[in-house]
N, C-alpha and C. Protein backbone atom coordinates (compact mmCIF):
# COMPACT_ATOMS: atom_id res chain seq x y z
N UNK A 1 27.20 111.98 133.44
CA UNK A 1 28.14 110.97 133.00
C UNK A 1 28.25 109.88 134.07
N UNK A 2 28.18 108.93 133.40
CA UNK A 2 28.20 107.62 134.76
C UNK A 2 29.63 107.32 135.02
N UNK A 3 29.60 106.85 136.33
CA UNK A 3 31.27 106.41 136.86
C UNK A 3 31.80 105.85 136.46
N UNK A 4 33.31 105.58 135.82
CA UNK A 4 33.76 104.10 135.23
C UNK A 4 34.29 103.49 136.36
N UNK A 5 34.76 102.11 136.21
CA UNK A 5 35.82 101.24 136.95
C UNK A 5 36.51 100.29 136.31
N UNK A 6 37.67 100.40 135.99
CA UNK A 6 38.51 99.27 135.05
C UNK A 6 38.50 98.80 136.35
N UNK A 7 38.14 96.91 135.68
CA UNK A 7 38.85 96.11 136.57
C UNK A 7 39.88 95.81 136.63
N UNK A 8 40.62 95.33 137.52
CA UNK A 8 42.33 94.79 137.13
C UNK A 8 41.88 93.10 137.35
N UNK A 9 43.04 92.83 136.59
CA UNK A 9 42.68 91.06 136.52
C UNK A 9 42.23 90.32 137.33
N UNK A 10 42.39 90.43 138.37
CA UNK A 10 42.25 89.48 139.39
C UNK A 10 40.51 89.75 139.68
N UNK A 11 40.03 90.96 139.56
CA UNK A 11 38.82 91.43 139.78
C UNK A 11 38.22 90.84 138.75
N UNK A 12 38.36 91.38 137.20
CA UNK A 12 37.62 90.25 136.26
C UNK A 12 37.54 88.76 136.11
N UNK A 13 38.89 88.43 136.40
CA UNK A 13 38.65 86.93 136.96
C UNK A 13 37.87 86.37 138.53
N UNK A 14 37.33 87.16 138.80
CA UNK A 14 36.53 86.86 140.05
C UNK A 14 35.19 86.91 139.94
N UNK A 15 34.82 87.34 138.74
CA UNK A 15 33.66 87.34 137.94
C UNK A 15 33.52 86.49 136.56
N UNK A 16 34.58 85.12 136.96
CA UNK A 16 33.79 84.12 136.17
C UNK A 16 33.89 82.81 137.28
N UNK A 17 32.96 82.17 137.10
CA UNK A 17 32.45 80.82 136.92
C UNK A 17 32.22 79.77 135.79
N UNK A 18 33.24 79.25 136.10
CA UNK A 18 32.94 77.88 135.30
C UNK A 18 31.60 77.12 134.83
N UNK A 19 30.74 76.82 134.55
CA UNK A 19 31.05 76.79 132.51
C UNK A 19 30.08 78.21 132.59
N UNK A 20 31.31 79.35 131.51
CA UNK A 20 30.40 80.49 131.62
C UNK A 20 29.54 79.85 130.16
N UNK A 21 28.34 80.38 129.94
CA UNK A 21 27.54 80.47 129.45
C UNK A 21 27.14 81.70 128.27
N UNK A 22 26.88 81.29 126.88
CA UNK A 22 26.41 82.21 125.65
C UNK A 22 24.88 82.72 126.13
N UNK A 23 24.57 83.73 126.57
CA UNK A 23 23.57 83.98 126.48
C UNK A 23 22.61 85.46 125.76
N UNK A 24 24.12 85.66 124.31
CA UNK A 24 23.68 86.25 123.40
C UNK A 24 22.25 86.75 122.65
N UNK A 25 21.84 85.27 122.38
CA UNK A 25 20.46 85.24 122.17
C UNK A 25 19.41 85.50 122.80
N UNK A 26 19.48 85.15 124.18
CA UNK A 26 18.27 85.07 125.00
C UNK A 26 18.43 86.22 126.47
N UNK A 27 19.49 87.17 126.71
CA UNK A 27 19.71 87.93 127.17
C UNK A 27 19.01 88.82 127.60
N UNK A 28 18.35 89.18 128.57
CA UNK A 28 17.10 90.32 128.68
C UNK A 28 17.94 91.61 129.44
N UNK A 29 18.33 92.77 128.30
CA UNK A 29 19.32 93.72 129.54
C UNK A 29 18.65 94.27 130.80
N UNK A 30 19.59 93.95 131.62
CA UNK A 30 18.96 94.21 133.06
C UNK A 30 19.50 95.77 133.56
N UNK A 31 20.54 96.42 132.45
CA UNK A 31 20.42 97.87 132.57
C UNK A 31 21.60 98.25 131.25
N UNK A 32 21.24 99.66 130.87
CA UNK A 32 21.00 99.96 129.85
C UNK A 32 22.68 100.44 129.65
N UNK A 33 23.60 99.65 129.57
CA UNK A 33 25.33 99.55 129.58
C UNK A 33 26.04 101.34 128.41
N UNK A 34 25.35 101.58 127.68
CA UNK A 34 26.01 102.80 126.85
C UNK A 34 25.78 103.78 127.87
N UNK A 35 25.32 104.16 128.79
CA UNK A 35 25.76 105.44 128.76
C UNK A 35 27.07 105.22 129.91
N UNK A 36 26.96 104.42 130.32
CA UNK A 36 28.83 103.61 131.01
C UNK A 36 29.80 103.74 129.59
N UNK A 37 29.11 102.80 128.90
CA UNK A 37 30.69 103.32 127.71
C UNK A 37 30.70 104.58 127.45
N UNK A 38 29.70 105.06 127.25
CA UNK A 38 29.48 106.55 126.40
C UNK A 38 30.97 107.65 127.54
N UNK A 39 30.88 107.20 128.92
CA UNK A 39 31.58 107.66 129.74
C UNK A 39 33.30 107.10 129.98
N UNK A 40 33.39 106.08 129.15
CA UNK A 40 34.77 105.45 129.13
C UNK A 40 35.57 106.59 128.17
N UNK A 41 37.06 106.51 128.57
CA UNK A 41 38.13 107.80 127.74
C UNK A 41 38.87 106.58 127.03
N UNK A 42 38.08 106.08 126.06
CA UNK A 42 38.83 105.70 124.46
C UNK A 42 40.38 105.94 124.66
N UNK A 43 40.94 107.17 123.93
CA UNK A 43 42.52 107.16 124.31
C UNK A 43 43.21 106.55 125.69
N UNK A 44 42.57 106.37 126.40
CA UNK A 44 43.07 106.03 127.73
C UNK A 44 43.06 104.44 127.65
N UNK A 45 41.71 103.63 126.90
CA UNK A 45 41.68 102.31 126.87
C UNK A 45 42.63 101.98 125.55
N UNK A 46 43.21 102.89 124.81
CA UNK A 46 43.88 102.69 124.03
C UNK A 46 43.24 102.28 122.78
N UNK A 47 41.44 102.42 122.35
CA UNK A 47 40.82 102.05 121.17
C UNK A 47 40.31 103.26 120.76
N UNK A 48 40.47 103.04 119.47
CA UNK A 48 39.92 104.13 118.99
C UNK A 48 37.94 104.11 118.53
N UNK A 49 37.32 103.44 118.82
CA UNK A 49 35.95 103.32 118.89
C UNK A 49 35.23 102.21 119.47
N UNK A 50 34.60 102.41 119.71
CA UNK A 50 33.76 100.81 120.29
C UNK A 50 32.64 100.94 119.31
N UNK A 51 31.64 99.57 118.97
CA UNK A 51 30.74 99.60 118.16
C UNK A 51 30.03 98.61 118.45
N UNK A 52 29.48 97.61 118.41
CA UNK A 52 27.95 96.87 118.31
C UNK A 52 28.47 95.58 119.98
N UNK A 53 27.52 95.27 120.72
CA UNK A 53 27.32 94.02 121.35
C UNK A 53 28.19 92.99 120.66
N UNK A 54 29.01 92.15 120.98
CA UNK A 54 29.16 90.70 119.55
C UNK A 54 28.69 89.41 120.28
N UNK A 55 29.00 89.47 121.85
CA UNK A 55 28.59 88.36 122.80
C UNK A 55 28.07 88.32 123.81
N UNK A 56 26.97 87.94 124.89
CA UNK A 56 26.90 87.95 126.25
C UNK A 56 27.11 86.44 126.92
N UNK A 57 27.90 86.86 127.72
CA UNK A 57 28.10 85.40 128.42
C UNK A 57 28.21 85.67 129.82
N UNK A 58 27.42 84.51 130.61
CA UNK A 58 26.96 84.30 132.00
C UNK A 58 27.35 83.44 132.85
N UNK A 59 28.23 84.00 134.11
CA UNK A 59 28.69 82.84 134.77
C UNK A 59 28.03 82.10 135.35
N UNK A 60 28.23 80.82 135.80
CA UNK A 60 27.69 79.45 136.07
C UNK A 60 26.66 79.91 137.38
N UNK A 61 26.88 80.96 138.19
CA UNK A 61 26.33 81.03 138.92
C UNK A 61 25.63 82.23 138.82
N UNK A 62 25.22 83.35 137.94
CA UNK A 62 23.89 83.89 137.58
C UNK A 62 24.65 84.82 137.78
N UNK A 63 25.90 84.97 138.57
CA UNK A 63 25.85 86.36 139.25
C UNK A 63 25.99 87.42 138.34
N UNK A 64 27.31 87.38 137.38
CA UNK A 64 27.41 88.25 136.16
C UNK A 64 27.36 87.91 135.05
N UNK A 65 26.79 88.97 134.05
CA UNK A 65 26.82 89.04 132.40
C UNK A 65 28.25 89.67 132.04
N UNK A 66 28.71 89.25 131.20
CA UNK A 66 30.13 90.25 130.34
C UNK A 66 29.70 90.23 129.21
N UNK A 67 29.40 91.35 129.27
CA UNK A 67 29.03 91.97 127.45
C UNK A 67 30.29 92.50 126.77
N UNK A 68 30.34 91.48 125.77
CA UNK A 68 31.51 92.06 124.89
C UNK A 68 31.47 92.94 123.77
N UNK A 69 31.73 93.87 123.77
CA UNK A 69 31.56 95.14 122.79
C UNK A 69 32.75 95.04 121.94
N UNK A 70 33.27 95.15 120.52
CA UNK A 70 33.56 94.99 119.43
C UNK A 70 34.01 96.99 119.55
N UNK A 71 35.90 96.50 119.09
CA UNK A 71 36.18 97.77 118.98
C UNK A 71 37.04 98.36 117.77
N UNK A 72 37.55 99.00 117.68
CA UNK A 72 38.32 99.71 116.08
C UNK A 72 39.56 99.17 116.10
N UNK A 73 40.37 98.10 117.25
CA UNK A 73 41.65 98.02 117.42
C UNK A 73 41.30 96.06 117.14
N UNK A 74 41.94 95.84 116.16
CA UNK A 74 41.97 94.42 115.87
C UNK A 74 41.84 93.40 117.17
N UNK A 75 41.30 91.96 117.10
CA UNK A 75 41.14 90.82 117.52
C UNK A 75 41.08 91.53 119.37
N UNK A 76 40.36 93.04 119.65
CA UNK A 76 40.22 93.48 120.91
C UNK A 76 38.57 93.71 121.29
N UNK A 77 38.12 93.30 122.54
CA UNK A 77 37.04 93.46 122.63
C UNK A 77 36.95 94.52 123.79
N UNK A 78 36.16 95.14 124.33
CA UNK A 78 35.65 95.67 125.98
C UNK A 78 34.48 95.15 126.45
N UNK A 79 35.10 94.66 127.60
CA UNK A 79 33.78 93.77 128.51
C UNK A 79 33.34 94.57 129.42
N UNK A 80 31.98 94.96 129.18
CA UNK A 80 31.42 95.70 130.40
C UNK A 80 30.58 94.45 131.09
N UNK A 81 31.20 94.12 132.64
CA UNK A 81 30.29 93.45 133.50
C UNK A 81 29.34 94.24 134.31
N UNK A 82 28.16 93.27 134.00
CA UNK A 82 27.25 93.72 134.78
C UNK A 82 26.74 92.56 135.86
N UNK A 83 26.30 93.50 137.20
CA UNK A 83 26.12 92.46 138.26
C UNK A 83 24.78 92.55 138.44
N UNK A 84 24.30 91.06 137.72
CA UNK A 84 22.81 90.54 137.94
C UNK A 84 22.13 91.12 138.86
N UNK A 85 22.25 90.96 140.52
CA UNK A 85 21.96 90.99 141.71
C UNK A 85 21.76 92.64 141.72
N UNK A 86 22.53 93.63 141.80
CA UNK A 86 22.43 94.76 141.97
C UNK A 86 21.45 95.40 140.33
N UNK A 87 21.92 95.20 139.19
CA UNK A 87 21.53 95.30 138.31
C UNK A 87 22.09 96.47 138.03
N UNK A 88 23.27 96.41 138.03
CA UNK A 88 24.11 97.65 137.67
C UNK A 88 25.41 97.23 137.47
N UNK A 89 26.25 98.06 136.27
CA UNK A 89 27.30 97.85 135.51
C UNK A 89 28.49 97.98 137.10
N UNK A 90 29.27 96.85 136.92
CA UNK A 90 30.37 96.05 138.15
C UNK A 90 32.11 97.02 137.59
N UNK A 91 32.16 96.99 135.85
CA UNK A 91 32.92 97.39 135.55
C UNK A 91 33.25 97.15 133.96
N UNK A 92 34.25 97.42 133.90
CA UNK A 92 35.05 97.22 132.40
C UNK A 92 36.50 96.26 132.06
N UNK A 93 36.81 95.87 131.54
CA UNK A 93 38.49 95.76 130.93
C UNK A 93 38.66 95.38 129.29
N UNK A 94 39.41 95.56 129.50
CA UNK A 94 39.68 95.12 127.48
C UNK A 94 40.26 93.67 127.26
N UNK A 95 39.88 92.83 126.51
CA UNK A 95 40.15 91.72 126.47
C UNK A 95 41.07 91.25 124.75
N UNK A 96 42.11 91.46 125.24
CA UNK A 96 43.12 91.56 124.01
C UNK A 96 42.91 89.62 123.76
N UNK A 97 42.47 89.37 122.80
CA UNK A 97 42.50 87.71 121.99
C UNK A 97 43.66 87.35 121.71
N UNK A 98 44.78 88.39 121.15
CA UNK A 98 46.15 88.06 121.25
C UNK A 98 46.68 87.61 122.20
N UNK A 99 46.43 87.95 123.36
CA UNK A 99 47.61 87.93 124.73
C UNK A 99 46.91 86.48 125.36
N UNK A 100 45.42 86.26 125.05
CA UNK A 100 45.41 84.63 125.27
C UNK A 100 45.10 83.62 124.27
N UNK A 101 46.09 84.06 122.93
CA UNK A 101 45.95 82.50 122.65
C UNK A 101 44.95 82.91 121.19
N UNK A 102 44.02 83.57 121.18
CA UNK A 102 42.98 83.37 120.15
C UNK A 102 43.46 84.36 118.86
N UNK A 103 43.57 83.86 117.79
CA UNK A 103 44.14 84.49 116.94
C UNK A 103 43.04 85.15 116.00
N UNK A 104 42.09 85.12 115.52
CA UNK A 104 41.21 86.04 115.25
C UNK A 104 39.78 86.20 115.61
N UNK A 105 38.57 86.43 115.89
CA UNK A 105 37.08 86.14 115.84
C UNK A 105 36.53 86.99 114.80
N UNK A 106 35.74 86.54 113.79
CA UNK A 106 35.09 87.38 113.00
C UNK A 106 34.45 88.95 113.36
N UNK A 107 34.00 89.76 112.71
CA UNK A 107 33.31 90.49 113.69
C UNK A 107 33.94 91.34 114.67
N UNK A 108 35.12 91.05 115.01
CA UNK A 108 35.70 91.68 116.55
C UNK A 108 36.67 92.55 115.82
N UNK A 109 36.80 93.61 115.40
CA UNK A 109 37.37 95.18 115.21
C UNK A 109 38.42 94.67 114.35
């Protein structure tokens, strides 16, 4: 089972750069992020499933990807960052769309 690490805010916000970047499409995984979720405790993140990729986006400066994973708990995603440079998963948090502002995204649980 691989290690988890929730980030706390200040940590996920230290892993963006301005203008982050969609790089959904053209994304080459630089390591293989499920068996990190496969190791996350669901009841503990408070969702009851996670299910498909919906976005990757890249900060301005290469360093990290946040893959947003699509979960069973409405307008909520889980971002597993991964750090380019090392090429290994940095961490996790849940990114509630409610609490900033975005009121639904298609697709997202």
């Amino acid at each position: 089972m691989a290690s988890t690490r929730h980030l706390s805010q200040e940590e996920f916000d230290a892993c963006f750069v301005a203008p982050m970047r969609d790089v959904t499409s053209t994304a080459d995984p630089l390591v293989d992020i499920w068996p990190y979720v496969d190791g996350l405790d669901l009841d503990t993140l408070g969702v009851p499933s996670v299910n498909d990729v919906h976005y990757v986006y890249r900060d301005a400066l290469d360093r990290f990807d946040q893959v947003l994973i699509g979960t069973g708990r409405f307008n909520t995603l889980l971002v597993v960052v991964v750090d380019r440079e090392l090429k290994a998963v940095h961490g996790h948090c849940l990114l509630e769309l409610d609490k900033i502002g975005i009121r639904h995204v298609p697709d997202v649980g």
